[in-house]
Protein backbone atom coordinates (compact mmCIF):
# COMPACT_ATOMS: atom_id res chain seq x y z
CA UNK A 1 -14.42 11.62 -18.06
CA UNK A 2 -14.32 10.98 -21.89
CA UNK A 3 -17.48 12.20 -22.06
CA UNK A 4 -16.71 15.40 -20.29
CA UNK A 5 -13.44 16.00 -22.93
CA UNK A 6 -15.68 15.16 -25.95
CA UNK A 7 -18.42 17.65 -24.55
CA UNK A 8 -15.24 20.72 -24.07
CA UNK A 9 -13.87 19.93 -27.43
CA UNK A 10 -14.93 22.74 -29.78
CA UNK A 11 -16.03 22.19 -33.35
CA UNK A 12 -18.44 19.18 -35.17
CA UNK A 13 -18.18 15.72 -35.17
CA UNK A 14 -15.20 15.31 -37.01
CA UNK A 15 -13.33 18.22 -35.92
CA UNK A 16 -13.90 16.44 -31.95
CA UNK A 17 -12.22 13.30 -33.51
CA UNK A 18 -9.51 14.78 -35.12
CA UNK A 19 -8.68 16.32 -31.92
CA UNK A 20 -9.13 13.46 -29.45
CA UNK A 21 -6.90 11.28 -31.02
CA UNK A 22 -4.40 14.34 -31.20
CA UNK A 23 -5.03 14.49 -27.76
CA UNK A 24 -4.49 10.33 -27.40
CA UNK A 25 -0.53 10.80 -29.22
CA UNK A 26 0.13 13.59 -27.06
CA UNK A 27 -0.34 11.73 -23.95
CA UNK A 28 0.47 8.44 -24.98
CA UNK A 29 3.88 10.20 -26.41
CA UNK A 30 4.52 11.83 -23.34
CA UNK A 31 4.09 9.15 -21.30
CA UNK A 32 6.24 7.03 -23.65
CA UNK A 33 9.46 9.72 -23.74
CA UNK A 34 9.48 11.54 -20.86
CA UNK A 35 6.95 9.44 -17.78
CA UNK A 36 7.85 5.59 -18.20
CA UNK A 37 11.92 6.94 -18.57
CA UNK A 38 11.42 8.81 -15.40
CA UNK A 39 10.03 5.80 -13.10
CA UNK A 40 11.81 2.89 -15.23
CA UNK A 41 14.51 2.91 -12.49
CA UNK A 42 11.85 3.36 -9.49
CA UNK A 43 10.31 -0.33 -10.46
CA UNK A 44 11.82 -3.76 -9.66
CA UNK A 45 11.57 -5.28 -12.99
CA UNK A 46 15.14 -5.47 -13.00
CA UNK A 47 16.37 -6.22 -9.50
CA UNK A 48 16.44 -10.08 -9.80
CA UNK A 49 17.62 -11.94 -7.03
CA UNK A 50 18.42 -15.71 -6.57
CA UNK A 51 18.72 -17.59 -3.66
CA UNK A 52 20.91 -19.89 -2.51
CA UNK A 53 18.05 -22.48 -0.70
CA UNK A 54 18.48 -24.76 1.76
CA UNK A 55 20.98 -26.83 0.38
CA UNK A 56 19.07 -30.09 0.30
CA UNK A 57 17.38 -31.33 -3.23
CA UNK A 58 13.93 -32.57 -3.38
CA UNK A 59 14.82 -36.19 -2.25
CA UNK A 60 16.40 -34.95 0.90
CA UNK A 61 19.83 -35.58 0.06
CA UNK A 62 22.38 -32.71 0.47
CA UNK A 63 23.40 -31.03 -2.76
CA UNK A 64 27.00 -30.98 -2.97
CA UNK A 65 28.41 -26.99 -3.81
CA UNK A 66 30.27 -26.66 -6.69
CA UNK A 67 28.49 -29.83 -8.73
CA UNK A 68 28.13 -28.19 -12.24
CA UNK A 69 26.19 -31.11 -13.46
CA UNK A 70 23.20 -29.75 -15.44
CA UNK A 71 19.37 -31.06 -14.57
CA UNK A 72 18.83 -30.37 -18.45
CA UNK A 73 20.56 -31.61 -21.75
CA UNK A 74 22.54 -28.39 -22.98
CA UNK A 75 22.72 -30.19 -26.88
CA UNK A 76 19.44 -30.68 -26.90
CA UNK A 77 15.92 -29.11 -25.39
CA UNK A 78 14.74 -32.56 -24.22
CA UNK A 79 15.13 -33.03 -20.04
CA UNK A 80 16.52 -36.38 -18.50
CA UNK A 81 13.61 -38.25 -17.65
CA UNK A 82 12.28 -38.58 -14.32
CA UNK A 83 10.22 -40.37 -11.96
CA UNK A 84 6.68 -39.09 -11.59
CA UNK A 85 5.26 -37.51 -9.01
């Protein structure tokens, strides 16, 4: 397909270049301003969704609703430690 533009683009060498990359920031600004605006709200980056679960932790004991106690030290960015798997 490149090869078929280069071959229908008038002019020499660097005439062809001049106007393929012309050709590039036309399409890559179009796509930019007016394509990836148009079907930003068609994809589900956005549309995050968490789960409740089962309601059980991993050593089968029920989690209770409402405990606000944090798996992670918020003063720090070192976890708790915990047994290995």
């Amino acid at each position: 397909m490149y090869a078929w533009i280069w071959r229908k683009l008038p002019g020499g060498g660097w005439s062809k270049l001049t106007m393929s990359v012309a050709l590039v920031s036309v399409v890559g600004l179009l796509l930019w301003y007016v394509v990836f605006p148009w079907a930003t709200p068609l994809l589900p980056f956005d549309d995050v969704q968490v789960e409740a679960g089962t309601g059980e932790d991993a050593g089968g004991t029920t989690v209770v609703p409402g405990d606000d106690e944090l798996p992670y030290s918020t003063t720090s960015n070192q976890p708790h430690p915990s047994p290995s798997r």
